[in-house]
C-alpha atoms as a PDB file:
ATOM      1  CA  UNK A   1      29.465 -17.452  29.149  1.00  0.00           C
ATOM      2  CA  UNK A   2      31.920 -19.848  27.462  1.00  0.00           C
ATOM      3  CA  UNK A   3      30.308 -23.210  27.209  1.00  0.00           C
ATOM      4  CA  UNK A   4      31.627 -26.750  26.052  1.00  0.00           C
ATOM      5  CA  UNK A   5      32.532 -25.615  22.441  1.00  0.00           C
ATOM      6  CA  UNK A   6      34.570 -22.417  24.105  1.00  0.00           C
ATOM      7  CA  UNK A   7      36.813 -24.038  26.578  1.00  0.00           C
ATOM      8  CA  UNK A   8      37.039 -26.953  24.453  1.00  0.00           C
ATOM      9  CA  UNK A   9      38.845 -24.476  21.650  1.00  0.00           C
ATOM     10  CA  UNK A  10      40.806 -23.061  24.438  1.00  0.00           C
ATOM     11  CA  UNK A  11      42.408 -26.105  25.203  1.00  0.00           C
ATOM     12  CA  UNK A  12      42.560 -27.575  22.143  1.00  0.00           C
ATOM     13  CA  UNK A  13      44.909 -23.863  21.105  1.00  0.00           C
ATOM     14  CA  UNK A  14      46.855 -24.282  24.619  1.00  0.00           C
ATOM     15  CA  UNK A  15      47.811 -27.919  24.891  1.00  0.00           C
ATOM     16  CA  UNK A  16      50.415 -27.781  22.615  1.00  0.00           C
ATOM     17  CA  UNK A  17      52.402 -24.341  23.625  1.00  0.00           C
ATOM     18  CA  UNK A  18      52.113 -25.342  27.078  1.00  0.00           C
ATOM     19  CA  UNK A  19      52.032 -28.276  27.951  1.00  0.00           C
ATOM     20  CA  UNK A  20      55.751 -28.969  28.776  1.00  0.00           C
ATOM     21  CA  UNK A  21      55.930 -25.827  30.032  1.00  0.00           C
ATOM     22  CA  UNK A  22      57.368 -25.322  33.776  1.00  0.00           C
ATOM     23  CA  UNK A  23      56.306 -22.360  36.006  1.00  0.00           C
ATOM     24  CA  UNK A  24      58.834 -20.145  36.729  1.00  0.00           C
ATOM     25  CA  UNK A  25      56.798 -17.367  38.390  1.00  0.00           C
ATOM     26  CA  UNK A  26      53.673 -16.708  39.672  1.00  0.00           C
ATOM     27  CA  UNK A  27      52.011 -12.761  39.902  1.00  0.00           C
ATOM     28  CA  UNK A  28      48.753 -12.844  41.711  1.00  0.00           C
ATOM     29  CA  UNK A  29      47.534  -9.441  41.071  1.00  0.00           C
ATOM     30  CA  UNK A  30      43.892  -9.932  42.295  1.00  0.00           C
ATOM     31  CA  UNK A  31      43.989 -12.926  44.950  1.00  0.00           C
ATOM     32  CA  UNK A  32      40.034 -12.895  45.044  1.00  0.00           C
ATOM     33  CA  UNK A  33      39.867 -15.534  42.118  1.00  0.00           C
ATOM     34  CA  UNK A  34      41.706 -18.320  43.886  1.00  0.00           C
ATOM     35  CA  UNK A  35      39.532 -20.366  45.336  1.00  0.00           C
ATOM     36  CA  UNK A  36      39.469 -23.047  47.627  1.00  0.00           C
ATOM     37  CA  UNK A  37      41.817 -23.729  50.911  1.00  0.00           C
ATOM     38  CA  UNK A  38      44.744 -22.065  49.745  1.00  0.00           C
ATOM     39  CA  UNK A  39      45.731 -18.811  50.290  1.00  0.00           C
ATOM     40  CA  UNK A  40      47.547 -16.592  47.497  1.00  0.00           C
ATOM     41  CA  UNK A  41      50.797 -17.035  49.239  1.00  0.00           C
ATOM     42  CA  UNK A  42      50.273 -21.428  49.167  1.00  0.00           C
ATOM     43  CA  UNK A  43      48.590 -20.915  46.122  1.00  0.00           C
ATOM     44  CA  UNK A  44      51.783 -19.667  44.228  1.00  0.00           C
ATOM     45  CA  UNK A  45      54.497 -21.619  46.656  1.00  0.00           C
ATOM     46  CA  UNK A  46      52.742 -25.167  45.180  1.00  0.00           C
ATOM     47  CA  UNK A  47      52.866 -24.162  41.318  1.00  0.00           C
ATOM     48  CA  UNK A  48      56.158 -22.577  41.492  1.00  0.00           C
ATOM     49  CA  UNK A  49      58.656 -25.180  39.712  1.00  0.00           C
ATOM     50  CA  UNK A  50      55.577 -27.658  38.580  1.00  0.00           C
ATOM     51  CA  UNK A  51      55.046 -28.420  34.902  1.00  0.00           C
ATOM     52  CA  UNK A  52      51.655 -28.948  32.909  1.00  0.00           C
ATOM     53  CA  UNK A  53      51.673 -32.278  31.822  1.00  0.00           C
ATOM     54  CA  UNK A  54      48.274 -32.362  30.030  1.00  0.00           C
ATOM     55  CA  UNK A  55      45.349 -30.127  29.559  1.00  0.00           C
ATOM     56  CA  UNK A  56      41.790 -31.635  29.776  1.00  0.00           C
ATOM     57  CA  UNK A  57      38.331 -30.141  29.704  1.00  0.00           C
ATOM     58  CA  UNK A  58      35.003 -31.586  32.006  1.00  0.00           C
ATOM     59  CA  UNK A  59      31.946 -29.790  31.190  1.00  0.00           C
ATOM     60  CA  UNK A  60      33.144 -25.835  31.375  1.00  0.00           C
ATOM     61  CA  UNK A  61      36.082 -26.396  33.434  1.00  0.00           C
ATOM     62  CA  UNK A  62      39.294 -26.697  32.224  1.00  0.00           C
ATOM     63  CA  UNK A  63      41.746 -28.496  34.122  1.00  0.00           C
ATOM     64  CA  UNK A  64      45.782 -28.063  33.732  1.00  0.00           C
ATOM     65  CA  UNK A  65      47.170 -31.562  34.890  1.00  0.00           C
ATOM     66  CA  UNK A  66      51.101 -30.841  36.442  1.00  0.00           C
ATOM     67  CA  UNK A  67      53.946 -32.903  37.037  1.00  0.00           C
ATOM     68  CA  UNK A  68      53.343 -33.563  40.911  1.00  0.00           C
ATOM     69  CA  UNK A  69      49.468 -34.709  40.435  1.00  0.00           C
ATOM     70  CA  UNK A  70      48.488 -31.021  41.355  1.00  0.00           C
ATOM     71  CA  UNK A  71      45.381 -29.811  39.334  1.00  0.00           C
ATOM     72  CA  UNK A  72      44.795 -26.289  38.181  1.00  0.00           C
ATOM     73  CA  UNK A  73      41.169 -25.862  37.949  1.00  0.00           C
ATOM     74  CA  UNK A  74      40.081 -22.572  35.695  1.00  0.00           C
ATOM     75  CA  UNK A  75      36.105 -22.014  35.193  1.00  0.00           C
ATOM     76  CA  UNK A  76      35.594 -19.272  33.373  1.00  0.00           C
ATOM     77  CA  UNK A  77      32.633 -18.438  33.578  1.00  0.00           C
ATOM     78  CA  UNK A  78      30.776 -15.071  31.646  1.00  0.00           C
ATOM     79  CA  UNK A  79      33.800 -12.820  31.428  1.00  0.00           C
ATOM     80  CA  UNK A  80      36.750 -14.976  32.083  1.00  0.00           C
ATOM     81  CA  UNK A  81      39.676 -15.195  29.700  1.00  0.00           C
ATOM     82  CA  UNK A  82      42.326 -17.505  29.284  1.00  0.00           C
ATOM     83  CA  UNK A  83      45.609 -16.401  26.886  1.00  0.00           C
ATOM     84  CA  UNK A  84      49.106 -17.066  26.061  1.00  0.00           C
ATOM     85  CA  UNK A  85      50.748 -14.227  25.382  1.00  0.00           C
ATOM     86  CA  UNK A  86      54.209 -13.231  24.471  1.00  0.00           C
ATOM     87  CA  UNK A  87      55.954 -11.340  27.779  1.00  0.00           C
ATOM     88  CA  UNK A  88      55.994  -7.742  26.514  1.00  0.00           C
ATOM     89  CA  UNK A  89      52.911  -7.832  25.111  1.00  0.00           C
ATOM     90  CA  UNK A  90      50.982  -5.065  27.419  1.00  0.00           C
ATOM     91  CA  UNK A  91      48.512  -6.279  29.754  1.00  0.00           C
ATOM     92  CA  UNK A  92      44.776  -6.033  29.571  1.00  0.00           C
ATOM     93  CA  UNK A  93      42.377  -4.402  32.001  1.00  0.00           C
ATOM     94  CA  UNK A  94      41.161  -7.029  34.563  1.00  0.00           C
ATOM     95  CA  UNK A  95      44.029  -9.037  34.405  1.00  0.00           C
ATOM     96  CA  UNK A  96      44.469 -11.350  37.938  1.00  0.00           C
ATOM     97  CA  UNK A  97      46.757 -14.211  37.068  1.00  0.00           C
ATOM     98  CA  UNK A  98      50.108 -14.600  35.511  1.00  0.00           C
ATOM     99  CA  UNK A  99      52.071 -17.305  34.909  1.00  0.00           C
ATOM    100  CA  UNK A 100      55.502 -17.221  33.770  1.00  0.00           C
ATOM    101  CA  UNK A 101      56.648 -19.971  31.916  1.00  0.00           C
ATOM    102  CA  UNK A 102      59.889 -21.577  30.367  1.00  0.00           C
ATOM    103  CA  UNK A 103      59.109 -21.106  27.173  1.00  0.00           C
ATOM    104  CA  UNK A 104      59.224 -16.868  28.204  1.00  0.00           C
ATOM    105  CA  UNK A 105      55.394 -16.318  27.524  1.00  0.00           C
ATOM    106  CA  UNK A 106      52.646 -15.990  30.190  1.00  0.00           C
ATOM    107  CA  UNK A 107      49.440 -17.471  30.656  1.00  0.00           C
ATOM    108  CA  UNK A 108      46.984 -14.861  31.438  1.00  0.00           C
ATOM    109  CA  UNK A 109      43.639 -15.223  33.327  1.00  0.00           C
ATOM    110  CA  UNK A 110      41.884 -12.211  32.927  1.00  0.00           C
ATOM    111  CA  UNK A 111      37.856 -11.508  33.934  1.00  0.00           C
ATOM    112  CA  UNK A 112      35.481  -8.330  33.815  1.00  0.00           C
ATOM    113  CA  UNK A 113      33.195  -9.336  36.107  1.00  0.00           C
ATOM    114  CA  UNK A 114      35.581 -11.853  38.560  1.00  0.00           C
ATOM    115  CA  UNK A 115      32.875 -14.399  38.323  1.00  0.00           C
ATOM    116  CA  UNK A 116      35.807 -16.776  37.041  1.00  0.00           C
ATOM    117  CA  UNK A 117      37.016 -19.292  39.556  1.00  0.00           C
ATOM    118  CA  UNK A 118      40.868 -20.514  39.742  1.00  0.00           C
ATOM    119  CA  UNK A 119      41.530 -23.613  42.126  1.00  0.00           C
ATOM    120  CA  UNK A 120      44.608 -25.636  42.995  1.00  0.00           C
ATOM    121  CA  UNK A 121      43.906 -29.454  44.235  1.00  0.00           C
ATOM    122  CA  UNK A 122      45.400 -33.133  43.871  1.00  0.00           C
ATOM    123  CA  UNK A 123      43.937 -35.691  40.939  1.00  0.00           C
ATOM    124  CA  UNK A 124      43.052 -37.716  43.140  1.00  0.00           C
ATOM    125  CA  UNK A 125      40.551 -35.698  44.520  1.00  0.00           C
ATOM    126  CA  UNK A 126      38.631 -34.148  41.311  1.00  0.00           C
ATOM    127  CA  UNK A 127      35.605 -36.754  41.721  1.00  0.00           C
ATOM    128  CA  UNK A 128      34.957 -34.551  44.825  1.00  0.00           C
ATOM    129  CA  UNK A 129      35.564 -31.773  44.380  1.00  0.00           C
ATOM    130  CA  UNK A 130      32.969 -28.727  44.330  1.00  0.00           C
ATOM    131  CA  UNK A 131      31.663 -28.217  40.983  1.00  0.00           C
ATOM    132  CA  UNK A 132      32.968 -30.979  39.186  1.00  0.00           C
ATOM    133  CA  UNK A 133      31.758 -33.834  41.209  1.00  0.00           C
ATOM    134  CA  UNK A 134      28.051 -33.531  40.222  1.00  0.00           C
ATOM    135  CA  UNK A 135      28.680 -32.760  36.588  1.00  0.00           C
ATOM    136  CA  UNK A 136      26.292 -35.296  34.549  1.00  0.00           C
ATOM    137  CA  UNK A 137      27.569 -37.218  30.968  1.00  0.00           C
ATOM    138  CA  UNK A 138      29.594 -35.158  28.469  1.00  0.00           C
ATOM    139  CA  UNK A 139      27.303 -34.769  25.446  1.00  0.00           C
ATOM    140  CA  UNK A 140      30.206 -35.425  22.749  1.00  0.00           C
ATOM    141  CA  UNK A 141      31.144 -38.701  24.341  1.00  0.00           C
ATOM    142  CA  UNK A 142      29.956 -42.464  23.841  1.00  0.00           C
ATOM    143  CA  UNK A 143      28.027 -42.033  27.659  1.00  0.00           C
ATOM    144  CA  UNK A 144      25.516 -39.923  26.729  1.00  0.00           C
ATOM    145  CA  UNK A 145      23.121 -41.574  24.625  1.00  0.00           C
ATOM    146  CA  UNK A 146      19.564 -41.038  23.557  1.00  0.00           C
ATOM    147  CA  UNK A 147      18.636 -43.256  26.432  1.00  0.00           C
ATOM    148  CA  UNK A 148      20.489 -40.920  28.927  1.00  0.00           C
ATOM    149  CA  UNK A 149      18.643 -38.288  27.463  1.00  0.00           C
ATOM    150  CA  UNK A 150      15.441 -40.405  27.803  1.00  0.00           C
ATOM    151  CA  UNK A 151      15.798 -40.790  31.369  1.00  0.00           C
ATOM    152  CA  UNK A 152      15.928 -37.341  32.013  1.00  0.00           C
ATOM    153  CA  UNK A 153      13.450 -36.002  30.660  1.00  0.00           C
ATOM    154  CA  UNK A 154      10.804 -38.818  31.461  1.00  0.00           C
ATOM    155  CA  UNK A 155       8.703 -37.552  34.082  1.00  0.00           C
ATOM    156  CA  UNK A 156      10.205 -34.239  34.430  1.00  0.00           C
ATOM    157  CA  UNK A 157       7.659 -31.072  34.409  1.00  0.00           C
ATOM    158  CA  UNK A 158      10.656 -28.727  33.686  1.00  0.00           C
ATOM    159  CA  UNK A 159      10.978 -26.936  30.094  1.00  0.00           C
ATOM    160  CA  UNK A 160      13.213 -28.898  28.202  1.00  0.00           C
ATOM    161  CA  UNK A 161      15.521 -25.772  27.722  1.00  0.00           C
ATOM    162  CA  UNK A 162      15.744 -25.770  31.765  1.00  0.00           C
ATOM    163  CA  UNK A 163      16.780 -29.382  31.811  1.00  0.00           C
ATOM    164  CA  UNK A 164      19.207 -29.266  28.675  1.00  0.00           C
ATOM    165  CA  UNK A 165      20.839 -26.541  30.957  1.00  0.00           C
ATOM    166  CA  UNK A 166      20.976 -28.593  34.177  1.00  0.00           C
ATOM    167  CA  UNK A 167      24.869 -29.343  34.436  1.00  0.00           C
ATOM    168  CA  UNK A 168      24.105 -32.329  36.585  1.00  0.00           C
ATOM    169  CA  UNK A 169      22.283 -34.019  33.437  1.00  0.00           C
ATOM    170  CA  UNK A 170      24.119 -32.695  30.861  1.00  0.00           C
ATOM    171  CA  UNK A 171      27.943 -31.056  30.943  1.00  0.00           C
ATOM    172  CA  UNK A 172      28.740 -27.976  29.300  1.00  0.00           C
ATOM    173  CA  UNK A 173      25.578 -27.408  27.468  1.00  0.00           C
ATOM    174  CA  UNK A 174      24.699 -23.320  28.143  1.00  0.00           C
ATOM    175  CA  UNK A 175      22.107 -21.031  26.403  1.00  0.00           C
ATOM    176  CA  UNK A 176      23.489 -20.614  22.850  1.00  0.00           C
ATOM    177  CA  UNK A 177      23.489 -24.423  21.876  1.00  0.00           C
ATOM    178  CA  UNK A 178      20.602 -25.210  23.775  1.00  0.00           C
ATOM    179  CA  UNK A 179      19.022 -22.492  21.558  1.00  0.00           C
ATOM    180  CA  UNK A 180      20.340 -23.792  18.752  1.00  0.00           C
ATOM    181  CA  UNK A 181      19.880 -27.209  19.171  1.00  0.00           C
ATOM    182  CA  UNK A 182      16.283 -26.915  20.436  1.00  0.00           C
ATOM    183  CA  UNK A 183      15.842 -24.822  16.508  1.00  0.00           C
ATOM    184  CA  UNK A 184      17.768 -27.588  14.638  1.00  0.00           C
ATOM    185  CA  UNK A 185      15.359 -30.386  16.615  1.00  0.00           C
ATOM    186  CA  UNK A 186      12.210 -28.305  16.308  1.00  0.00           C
ATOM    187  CA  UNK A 187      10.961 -28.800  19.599  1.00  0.00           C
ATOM    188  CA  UNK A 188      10.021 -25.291  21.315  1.00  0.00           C
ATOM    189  CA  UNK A 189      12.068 -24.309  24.354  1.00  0.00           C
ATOM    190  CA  UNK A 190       9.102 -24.293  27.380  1.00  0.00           C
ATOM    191  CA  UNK A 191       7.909 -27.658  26.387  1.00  0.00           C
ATOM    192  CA  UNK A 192       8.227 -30.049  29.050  1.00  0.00           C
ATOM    193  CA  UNK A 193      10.295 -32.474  29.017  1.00  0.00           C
ATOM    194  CA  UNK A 194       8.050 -35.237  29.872  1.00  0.00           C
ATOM    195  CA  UNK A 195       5.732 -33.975  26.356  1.00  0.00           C
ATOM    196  CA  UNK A 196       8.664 -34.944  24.273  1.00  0.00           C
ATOM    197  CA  UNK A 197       7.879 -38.252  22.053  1.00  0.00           C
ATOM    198  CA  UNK A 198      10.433 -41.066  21.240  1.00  0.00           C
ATOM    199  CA  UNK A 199      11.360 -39.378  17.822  1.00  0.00           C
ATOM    200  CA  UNK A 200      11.688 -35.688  19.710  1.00  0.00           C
ATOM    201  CA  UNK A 201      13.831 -37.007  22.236  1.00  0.00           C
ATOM    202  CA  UNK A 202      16.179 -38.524  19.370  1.00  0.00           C
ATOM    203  CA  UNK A 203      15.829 -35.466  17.098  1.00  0.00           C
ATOM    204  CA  UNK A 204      16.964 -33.173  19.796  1.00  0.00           C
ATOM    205  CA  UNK A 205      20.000 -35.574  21.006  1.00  0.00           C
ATOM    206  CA  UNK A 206      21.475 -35.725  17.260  1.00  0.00           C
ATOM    207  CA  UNK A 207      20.808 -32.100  17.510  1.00  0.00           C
ATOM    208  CA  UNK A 208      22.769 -31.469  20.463  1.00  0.00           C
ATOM    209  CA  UNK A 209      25.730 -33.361  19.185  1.00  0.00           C
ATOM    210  CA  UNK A 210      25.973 -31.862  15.997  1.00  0.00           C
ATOM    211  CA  UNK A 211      25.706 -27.606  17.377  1.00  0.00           C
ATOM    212  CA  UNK A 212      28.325 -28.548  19.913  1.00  0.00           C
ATOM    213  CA  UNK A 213      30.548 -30.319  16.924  1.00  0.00           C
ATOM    214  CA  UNK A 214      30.242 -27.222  14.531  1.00  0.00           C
ATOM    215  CA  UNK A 215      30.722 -24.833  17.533  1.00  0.00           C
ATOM    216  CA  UNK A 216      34.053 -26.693  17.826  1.00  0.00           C
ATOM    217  CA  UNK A 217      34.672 -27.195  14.300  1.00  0.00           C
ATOM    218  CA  UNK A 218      34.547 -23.005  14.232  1.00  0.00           C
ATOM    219  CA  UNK A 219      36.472 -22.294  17.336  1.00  0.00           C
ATOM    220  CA  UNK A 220      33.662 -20.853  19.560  1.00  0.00           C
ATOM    221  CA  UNK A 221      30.522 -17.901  19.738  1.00  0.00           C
ATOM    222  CA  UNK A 222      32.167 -14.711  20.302  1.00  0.00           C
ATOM    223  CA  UNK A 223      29.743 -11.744  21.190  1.00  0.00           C
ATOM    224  CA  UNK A 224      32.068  -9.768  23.554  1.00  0.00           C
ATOM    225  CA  UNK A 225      34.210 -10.944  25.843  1.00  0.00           C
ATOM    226  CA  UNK A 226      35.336 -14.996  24.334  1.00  0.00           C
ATOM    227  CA  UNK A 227      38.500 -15.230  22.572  1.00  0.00           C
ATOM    228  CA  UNK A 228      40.578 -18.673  22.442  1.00  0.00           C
ATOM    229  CA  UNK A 229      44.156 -18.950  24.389  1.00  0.00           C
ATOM    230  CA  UNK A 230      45.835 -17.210  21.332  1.00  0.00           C
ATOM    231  CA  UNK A 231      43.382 -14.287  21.392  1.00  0.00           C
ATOM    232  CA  UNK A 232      41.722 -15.049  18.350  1.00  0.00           C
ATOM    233  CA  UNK A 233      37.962 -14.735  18.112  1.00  0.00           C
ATOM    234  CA  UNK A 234      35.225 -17.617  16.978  1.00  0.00           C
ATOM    235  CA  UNK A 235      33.447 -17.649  14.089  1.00  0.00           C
ATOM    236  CA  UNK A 236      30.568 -20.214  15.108  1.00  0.00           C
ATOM    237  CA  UNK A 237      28.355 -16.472  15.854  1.00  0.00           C
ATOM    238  CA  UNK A 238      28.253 -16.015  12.232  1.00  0.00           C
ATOM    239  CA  UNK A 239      26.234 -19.706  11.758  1.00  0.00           C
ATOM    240  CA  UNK A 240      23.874 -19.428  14.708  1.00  0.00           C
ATOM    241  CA  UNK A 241      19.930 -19.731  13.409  1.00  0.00           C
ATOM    242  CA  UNK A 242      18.375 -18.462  16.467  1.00  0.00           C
ATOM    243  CA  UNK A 243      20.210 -17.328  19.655  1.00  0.00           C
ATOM    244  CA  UNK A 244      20.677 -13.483  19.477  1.00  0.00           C
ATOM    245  CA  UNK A 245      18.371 -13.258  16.527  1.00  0.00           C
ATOM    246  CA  UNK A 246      15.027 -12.401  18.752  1.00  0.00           C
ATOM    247  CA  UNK A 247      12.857  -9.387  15.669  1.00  0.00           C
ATOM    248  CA  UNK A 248      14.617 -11.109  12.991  1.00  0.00           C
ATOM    249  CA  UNK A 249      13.143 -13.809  10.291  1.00  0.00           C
ATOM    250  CA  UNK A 250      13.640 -16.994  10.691  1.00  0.00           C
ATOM    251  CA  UNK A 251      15.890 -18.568   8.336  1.00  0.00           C
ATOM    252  CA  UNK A 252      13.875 -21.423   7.421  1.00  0.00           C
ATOM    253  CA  UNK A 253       9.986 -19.928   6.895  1.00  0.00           C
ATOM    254  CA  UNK A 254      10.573 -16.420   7.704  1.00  0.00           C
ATOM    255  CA  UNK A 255       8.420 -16.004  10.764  1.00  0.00           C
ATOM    256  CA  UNK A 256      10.095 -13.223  12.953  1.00  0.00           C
ATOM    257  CA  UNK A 257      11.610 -14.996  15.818  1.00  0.00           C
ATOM    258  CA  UNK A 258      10.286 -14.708  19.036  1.00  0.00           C
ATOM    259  CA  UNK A 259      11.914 -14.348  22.734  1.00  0.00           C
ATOM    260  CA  UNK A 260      11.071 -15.930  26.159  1.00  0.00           C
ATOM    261  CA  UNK A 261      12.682 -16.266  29.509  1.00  0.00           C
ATOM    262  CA  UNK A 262      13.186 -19.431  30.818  1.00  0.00           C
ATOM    263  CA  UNK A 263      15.779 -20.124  33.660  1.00  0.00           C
ATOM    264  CA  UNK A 264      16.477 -16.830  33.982  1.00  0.00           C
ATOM    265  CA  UNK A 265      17.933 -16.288  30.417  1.00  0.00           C
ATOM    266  CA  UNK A 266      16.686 -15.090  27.053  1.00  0.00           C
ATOM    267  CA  UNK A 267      15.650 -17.138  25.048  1.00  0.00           C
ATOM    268  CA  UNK A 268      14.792 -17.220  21.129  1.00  0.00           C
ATOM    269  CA  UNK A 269      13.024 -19.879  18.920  1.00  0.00           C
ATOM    270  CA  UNK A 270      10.791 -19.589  16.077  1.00  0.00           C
ATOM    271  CA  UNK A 271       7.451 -19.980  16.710  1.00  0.00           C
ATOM    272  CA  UNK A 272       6.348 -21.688  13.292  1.00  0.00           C
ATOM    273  CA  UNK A 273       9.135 -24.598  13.303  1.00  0.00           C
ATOM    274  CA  UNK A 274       9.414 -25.115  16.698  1.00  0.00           C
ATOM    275  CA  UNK A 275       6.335 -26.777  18.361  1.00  0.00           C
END
């Protein structure tokens, strides 16, 4: 699934081809991933004419501001892809959205598995509205600090892998980074959270910061399905210490790296460095 570094490089590749950009046309070829109130046929009559002012990111959602304070909201969940492409350019399997713009390209929202979500609603209704308004602190900004991160881990019987990937305490964290970041911090992933010490708790928040920052810094983890809105592939999968590694050596003592399951997702660590 694209987390916080993912649809962070998708916006940052999108905002400045289209925003400015009006909607000319609207092809809803599977009406399945609009969600929300609207129907397919509102759904297109409300963007047709608009113009994205502004694209900003909360947590995994991205969120496509327009000219009439209308607000596309795009999760993309495991498969979901978001791309600009260039009007002839043929279309890719799975392909449910299309927007026509101005400029003659077309915004794509494509998705294997249709777990992807696409909903149309007013700014002034984002606080509550499902799936954003329970969102906790966004790791990268000023917000979330190590007392945040204190606070929610003090008591809490929960690994600290399970709460890094609560969305209501942290936003856009998911199981690559929390991988990584519990590696970098050396704090083993079924730990829980009320075990961690003072120093542990500020380890693993620096730790956080910095996987999500180099994640962005190299455009994303792609595996399979992630590419950025231009198509292009990340390179952050090349850098990753532990997540996908499970059999191999550990890069730092050479122990073979070990897998649980925790949340219902696999998860590596190493079992000499983390403890």
């Amino acid at each position: 699934m694209p987390e916080l570094p993912e649809v962070e490089t998708v916006r940052r590749s999108l905002s400045p081809l289209v925003c400015g950009q009006e909607i000319r046309a609207v092809e809803v070829l599977h009406p399945g991933v609009i969600k929300g109130v609207l129907n397919a046929r509102a759904f297109v009559t409300n963007l047709m004419g608009r113009r994205f002012v502004e694209i900003r990111r909360r947590g995994k959602y991205l969120l496509f501001l327009l000219d009439d304070g209308q607000v596309l909201l795009i999760h993309l969940r495991m498969t979901g892809r978001l791309v600009l492409a260039e009007a002839e350019a043929p279309l890719l399997p799975h392909t449910h959205l299309i927007w026509h713009l101005s400029s003659g390209q077309q915004l794509r929202f494509s998705d294997v598995r249709r777990f992807g979500e696409v909903r149309l609603c007013r700014q002034e209704q984002l606080e509550i509205e499902p799936g954003l308004a329970r969102l906790g602190p966004e790791p990268l900004e000023q917000e979330w600090t190590v007392a945040t991160l204190a606070a929610a881990v003090r008591g809490k019987k929960a690994p600290i892998k399970n709460i890094l990937l609560n969305q209501e305490i942290v936003a856009g964290l998911g199981n690559i980074y929390a991988d990584e970041a519990l590696y970098r911090a050396g704090i083993k992933p079924d730990r829980p959270g009320q075990s961690l010490s003072q120093e542990e708790i500020e380890r693993l928040w620096l730790a956080v910061r910095q996987v999500l920052a180099e994640g962005i810094e190299n455009r994303g983890t792609s595996f399979s399905d992630y590419v950025d809105g231009l198509g292009q592939k990340g390179q952050m999968q090349t850098r990753l210490k532990v997540y996908g590694r499970s059999g191999s050596p550990c890069h730092s003592c050479g122990t073979i790296l070990e897998k649980m399951r925790l949340a219902g997702r696999s998860t590596v660590y190493c079992p000499v460095c983390q403890q």
